[in-house]
Protein backbone atom coordinates (compact mmCIF):
# COMPACT_ATOMS: atom_id res chain seq x y z
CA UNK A 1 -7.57 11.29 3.69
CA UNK A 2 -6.63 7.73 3.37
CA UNK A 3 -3.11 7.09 1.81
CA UNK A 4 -3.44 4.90 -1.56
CA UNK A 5 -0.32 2.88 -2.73
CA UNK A 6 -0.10 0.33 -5.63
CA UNK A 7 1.52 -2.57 -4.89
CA UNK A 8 3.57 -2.96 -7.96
CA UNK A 9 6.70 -1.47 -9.63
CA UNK A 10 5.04 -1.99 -13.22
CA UNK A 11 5.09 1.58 -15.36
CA UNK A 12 2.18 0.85 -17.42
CA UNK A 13 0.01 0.00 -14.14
CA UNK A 14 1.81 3.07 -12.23
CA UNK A 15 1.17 5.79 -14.65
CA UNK A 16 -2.65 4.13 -15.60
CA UNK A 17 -3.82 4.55 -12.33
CA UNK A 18 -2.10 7.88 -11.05
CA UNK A 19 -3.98 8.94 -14.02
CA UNK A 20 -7.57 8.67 -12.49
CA UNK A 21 -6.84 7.67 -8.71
CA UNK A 22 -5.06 10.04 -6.21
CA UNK A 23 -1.99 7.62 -5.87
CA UNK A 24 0.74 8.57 -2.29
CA UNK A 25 3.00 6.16 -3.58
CA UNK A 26 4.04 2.68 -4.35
CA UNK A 27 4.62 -0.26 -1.82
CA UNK A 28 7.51 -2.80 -2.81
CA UNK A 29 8.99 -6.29 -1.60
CA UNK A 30 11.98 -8.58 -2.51
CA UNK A 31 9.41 -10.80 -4.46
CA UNK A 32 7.79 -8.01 -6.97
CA UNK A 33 11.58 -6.11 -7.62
CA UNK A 34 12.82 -9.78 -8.17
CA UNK A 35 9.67 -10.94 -10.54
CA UNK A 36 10.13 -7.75 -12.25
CA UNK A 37 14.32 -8.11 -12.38
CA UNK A 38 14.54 -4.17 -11.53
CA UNK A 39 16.60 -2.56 -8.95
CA UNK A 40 15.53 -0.09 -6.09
CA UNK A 41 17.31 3.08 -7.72
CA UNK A 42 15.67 2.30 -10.78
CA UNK A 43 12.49 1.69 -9.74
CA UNK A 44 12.50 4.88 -7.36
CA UNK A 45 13.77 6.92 -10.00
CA UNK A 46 11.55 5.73 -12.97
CA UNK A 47 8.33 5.68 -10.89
CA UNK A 48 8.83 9.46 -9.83
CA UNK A 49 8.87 10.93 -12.95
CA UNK A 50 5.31 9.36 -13.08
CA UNK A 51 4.33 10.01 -9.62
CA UNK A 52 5.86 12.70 -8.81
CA UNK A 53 8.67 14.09 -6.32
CA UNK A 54 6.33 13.62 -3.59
CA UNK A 55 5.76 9.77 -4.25
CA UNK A 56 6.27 7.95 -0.93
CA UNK A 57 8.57 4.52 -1.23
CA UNK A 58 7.99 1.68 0.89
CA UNK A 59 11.10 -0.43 0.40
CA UNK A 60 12.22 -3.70 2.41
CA UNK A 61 15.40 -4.59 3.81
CA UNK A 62 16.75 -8.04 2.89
CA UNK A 63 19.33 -8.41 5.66
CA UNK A 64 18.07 -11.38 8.33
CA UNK A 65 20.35 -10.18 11.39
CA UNK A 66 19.07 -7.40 13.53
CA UNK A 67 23.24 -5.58 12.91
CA UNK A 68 22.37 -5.81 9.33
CA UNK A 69 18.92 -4.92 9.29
CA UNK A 70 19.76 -1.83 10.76
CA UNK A 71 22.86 -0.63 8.94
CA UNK A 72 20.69 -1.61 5.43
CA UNK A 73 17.68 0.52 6.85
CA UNK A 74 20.24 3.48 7.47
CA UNK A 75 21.49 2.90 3.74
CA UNK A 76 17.48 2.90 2.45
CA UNK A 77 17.15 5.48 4.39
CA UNK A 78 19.82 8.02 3.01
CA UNK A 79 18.14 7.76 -0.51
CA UNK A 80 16.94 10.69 -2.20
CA UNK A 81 13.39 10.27 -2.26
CA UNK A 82 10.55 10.02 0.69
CA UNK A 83 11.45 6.49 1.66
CA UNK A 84 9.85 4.03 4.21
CA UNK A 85 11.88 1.23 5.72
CA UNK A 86 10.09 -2.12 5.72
CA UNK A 87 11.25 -4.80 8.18
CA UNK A 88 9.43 -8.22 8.83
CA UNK A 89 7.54 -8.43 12.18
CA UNK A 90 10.01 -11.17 13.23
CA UNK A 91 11.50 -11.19 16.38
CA UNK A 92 14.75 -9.70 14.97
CA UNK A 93 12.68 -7.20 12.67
CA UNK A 94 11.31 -5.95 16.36
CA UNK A 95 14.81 -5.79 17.80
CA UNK A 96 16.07 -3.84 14.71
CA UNK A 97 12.68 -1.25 14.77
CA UNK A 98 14.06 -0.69 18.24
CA UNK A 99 17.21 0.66 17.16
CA UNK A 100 16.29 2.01 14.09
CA UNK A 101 13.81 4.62 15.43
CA UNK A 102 16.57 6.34 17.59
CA UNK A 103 17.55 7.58 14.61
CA UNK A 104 13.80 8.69 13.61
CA UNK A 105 13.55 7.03 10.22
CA UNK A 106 10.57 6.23 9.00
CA UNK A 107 9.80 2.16 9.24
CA UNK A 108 7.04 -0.09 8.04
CA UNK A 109 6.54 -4.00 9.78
CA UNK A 110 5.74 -5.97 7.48
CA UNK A 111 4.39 -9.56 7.18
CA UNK A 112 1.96 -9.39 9.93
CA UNK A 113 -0.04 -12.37 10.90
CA UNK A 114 -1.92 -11.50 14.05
CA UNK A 115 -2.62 -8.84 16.28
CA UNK A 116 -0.33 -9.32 18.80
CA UNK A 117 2.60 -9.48 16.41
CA UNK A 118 1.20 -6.26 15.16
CA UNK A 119 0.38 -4.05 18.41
CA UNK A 120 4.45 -5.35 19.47
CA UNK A 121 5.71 -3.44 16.39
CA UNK A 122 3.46 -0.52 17.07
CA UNK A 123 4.73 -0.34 20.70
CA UNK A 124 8.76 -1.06 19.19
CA UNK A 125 8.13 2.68 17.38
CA UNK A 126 7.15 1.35 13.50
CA UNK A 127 5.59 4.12 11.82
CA UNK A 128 3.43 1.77 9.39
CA UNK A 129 1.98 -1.85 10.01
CA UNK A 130 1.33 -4.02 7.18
CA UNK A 131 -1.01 -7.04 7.79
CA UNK A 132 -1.62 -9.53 5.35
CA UNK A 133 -5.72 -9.35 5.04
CA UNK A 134 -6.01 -12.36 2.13
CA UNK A 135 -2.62 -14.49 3.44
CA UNK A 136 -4.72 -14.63 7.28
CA UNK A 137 -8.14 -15.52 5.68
CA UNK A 138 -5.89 -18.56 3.52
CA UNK A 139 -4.33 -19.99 6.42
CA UNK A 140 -7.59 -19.95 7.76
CA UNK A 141 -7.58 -16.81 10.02
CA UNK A 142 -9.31 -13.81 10.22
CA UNK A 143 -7.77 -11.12 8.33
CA UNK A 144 -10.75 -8.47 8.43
CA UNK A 145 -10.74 -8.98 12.28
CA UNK A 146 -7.24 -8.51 13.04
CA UNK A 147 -7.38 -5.34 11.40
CA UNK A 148 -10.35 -4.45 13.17
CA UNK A 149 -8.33 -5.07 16.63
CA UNK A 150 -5.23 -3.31 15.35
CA UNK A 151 -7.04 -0.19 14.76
CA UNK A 152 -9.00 -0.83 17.99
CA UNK A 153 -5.70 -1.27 19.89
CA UNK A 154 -4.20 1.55 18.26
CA UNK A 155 -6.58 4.19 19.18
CA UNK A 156 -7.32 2.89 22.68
CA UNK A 157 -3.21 3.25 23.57
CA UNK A 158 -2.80 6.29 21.00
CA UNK A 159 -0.24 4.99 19.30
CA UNK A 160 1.39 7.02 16.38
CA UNK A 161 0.94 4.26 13.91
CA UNK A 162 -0.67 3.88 11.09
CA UNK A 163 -2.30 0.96 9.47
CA UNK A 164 -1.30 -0.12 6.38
CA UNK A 165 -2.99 -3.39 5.35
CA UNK A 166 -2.15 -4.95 2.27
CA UNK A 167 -2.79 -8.80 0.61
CA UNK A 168 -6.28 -8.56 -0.99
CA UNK A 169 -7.76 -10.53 -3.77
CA UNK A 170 -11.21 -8.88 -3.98
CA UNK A 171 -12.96 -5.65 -4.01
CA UNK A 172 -15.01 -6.41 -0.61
CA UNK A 173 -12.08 -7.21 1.43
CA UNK A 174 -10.93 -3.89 0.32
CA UNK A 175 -14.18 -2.14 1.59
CA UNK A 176 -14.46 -4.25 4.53
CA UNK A 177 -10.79 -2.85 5.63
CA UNK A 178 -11.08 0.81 4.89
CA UNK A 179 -14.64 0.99 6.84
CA UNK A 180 -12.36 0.03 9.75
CA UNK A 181 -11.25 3.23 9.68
CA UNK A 182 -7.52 2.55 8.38
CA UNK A 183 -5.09 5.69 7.90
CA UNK A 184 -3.36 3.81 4.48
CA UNK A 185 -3.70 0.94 2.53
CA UNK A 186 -2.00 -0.54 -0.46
CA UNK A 187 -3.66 -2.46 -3.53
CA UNK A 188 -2.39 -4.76 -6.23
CA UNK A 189 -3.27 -3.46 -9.81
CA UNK A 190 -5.88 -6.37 -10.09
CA UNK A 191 -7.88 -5.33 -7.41
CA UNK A 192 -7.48 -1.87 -8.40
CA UNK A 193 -9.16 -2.42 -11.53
CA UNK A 194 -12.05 -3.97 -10.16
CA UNK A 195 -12.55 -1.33 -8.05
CA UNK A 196 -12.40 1.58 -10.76
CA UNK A 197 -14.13 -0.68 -13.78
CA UNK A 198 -17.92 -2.61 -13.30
CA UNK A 199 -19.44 -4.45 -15.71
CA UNK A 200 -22.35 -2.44 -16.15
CA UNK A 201 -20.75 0.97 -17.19
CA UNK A 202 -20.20 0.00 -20.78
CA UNK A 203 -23.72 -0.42 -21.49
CA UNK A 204 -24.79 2.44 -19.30
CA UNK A 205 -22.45 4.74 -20.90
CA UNK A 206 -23.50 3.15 -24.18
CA UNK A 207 -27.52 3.88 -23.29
CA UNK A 208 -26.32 7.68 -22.59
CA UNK A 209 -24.88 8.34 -26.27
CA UNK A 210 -27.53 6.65 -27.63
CA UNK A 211 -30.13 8.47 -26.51
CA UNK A 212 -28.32 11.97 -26.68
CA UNK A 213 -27.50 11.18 -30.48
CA UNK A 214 -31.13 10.34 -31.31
CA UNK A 215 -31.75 13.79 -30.52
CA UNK A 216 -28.61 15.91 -30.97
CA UNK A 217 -26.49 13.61 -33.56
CA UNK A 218 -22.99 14.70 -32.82
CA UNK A 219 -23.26 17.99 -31.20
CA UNK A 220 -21.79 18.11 -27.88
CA UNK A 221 -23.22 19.56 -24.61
CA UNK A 222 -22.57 23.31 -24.53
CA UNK A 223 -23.07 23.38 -27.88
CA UNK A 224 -26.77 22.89 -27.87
């Protein structure tokens, strides 16, 4: 079964969705722990009392040197919850994936742009590969396609890697990925809701208790 993150370290969204939606964990970046002014051991903490002890954290390094990368990913690593490293897909982020996955922790590339930046991490070791579906289709790529050749790459060289695309604005994107046959994927709360709510179920669940209460008035189902 695919593996569904949120892309978000908001509670309300968090415990909404693992509500109704089987949720593996929550995906994070310097921007949305910034925006939100909370700290990795908070966030980890607060948002496994919601998900659970099994929640799987996807959590970015902020060091730029491949030395640093690597000693912070060792650091992420030693946390007490199921944690994923993410590193850019730069050419130091390769260099550090290298090193990193002597040590067999787990690592996500991030901030993938093309294909070949994304078959180089696969072939570095990362266990995850993040490319940017919506970012690619704005600077007037592809994103959809890349995907497609990641996966296609991926199987043909049976690579242990799993895609993990992420960056979507709309529900069809969405669709368009996971027909690709992707192993994960991770959603912003926006597009989540889209995907769970239409505009037509109001009136259609509306229509239903209508009718039944014409005919029933406030009995419920096993009790007629």
């Amino acid at each position: 079964m695919i593996e569904l993150y949120l892309d978000t370290v908001d509670m309300v969204q968090i415990s909404r969705f693992n509500s109704c939606l089987p949720i593996k964990g929550i995906t994070t970046n310097p921007t949305i722990l910034a925006n939100a002014g909370l700290g990795v051991n908070q966030v980890l903490s607060e948002i496994s009392q919601v998900i659970g002890n099994e929640a799987r954290f996807h959590i970015q390094v902020v060091s730029n040197t491949v030395d640093k990368i690597v000693a912070e990913a060792e650091k992420i690593d030693a946390l007490p919850y199921d944690v994923v490293v993410k590193i850019p897909a730069s050419e130091q982020g390769l260099a550090a994936i290298k090193r990193i996955k002597q040590n067999n922790i787990n690592v996500l590339a991030t901030a993938i742009y093309s294909t070949q930046q994304g078959f180089f991490a696969a072939l570095c070791g990362a266990d995850y590969l993040a490319p940017y579906v919506n970012r690619m289709d704005t600077m007037g790529n592809d994103g959809i396609k890349v995907v497609a050749e990641l996966q296609q790459l991926l199987d043909q060289q049976e690579l242990n890697c799993k895609l993990l695309p992420a960056s979507f604005k709309n529900t069809k994107q969405v669709i368009d990925v996971m027909k690709l046959g992707v192993k994960a994927i991770t959603l912003p709360v926006d597009v989540v809701s889209q995907m769970v709510n239409h505009p037509a179920l109001d009136s259609a669940i509306g229509q239903f208790n209508q009718d039944w209460q014409a005919v029933f008035g406030k009995k419920l189902s096993f009790e007629t």
